[in-house]
Protein backbone atom coordinates (compact mmCIF):
# COMPACT_ATOMS: atom_id res chain seq x y z
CA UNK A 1 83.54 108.31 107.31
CA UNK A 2 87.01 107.71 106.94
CA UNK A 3 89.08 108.67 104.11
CA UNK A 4 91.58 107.21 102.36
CA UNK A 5 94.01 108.27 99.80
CA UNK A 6 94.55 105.78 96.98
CA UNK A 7 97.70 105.89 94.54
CA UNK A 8 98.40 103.92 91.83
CA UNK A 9 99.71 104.74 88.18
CA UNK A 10 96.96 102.45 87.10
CA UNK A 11 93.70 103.97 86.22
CA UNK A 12 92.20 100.81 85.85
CA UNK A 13 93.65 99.02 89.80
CA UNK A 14 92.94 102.46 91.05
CA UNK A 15 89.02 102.41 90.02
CA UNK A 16 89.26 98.45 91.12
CA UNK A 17 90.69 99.69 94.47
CA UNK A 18 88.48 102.87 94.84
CA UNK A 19 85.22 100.57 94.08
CA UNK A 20 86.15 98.49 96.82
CA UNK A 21 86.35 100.84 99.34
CA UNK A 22 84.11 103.06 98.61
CA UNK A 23 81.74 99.93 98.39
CA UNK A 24 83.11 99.39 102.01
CA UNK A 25 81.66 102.48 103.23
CA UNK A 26 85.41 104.83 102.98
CA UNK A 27 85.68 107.73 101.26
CA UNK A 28 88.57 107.52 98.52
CA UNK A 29 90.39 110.55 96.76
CA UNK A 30 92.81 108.82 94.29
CA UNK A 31 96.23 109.71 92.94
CA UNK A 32 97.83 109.01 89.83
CA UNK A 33 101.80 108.47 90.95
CA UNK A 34 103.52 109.93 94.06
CA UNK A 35 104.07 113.23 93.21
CA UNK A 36 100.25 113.34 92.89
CA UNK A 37 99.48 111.87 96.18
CA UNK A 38 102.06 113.96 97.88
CA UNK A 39 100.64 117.18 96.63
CA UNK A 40 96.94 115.87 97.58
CA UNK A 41 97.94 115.45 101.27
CA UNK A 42 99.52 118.90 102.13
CA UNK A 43 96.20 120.28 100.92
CA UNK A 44 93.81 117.34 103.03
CA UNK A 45 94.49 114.69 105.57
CA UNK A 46 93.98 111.24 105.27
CA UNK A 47 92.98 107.68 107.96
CA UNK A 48 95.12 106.05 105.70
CA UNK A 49 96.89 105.75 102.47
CA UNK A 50 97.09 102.90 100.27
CA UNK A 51 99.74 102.97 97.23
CA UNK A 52 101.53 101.23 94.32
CA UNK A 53 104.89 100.62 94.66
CA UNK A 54 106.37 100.74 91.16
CA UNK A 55 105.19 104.19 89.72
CA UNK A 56 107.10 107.02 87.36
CA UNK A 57 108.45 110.29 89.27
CA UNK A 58 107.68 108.54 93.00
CA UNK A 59 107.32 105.18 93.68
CA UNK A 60 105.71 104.14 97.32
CA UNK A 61 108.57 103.34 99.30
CA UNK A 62 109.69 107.10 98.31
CA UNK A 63 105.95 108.58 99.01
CA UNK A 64 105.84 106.80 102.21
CA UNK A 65 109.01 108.16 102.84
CA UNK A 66 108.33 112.04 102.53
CA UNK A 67 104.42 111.27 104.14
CA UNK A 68 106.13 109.92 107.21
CA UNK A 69 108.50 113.59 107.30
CA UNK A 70 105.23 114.88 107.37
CA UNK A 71 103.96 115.66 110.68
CA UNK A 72 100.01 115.09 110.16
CA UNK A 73 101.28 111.90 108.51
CA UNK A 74 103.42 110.09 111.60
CA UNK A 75 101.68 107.83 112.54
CA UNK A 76 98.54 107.28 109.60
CA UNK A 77 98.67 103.48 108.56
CA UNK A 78 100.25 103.53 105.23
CA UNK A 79 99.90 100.04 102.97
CA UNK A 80 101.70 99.07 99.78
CA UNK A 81 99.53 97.12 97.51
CA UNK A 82 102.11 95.73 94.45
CA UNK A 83 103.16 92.88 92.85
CA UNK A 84 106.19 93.22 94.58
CA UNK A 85 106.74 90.21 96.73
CA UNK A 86 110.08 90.03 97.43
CA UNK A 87 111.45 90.18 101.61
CA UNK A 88 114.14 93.04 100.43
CA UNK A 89 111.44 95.07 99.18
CA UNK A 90 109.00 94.31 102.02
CA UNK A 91 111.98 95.23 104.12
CA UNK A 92 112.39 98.47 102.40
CA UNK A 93 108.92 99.04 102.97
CA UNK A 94 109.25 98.75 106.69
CA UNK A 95 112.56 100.71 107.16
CA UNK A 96 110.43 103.72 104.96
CA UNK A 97 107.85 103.32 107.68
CA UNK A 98 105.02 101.30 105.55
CA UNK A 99 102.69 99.96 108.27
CA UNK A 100 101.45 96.75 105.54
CA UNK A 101 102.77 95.49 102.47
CA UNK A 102 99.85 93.83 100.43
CA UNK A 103 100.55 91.80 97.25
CA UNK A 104 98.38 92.02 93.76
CA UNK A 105 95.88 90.98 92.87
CA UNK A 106 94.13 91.70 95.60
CA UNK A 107 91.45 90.01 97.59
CA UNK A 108 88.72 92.76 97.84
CA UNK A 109 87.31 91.10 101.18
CA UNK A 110 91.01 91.03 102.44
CA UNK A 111 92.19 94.50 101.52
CA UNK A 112 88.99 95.73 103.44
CA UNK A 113 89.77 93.45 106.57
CA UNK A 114 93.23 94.73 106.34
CA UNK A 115 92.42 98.25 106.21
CA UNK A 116 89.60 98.03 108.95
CA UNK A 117 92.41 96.67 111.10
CA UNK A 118 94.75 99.04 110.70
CA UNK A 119 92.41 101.94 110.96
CA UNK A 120 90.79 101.01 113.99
């Protein structure tokens, strides 16, 4: 079963998100801001992480970031779900290393094709 770490300052899009997948069949251990997720994956690894991009203390550009300085974390697929839709911040994304930049609100069926891809 593959697990996936999901961050969001949210609690109510991270129980929306963590429904979803763990409807899908992944296994989901969430995170309440980047510090949080950062901390969870020196202790675990993850297939993939999905996170917020506006949060308090570290948004997802910056957790991506420090994940991808992170050797167990090179090369896991790493998408930004936001309402962020601008091409500067998509581009940002990239240059941080973000494999997928998804915009909210979501399409559950979509997020899970997405993710299936990307974990394959």
């Amino acid at each position: 079963m593959h697990s996936i770490l999901a961050v969001d300052d949210s609690a109510s899009m991270r129980k929306m998100v963590s429904f979803t997948l763990v409807s899908a069949g992944f296994k989901v251990v969430e995170a309440i801001d980047g510090i949080d997720a950062f901390e969870k994956a020196q202790k675990q690894s993850f297939d993939l992480v999905l996170t917020d991009q506006n949060m308090p203390r570290l948004d997802g550009i910056g957790l991506t970031r420090k994940l991808r300085e992170h050797p167990h974390f090179k090369s896991t697929p790493i998408l930004i779900l936001t309402t962020e839709s601008s091409d500067q911040m998509k581009q940002a994304g990239r240059a941080a290393g973000a494999t997928g930049w998804l915009v909210k609100p979501f399409d559950p069926s979509r997020l899970i094709e997405v993710i299936r891809k990307v974990i394959a």
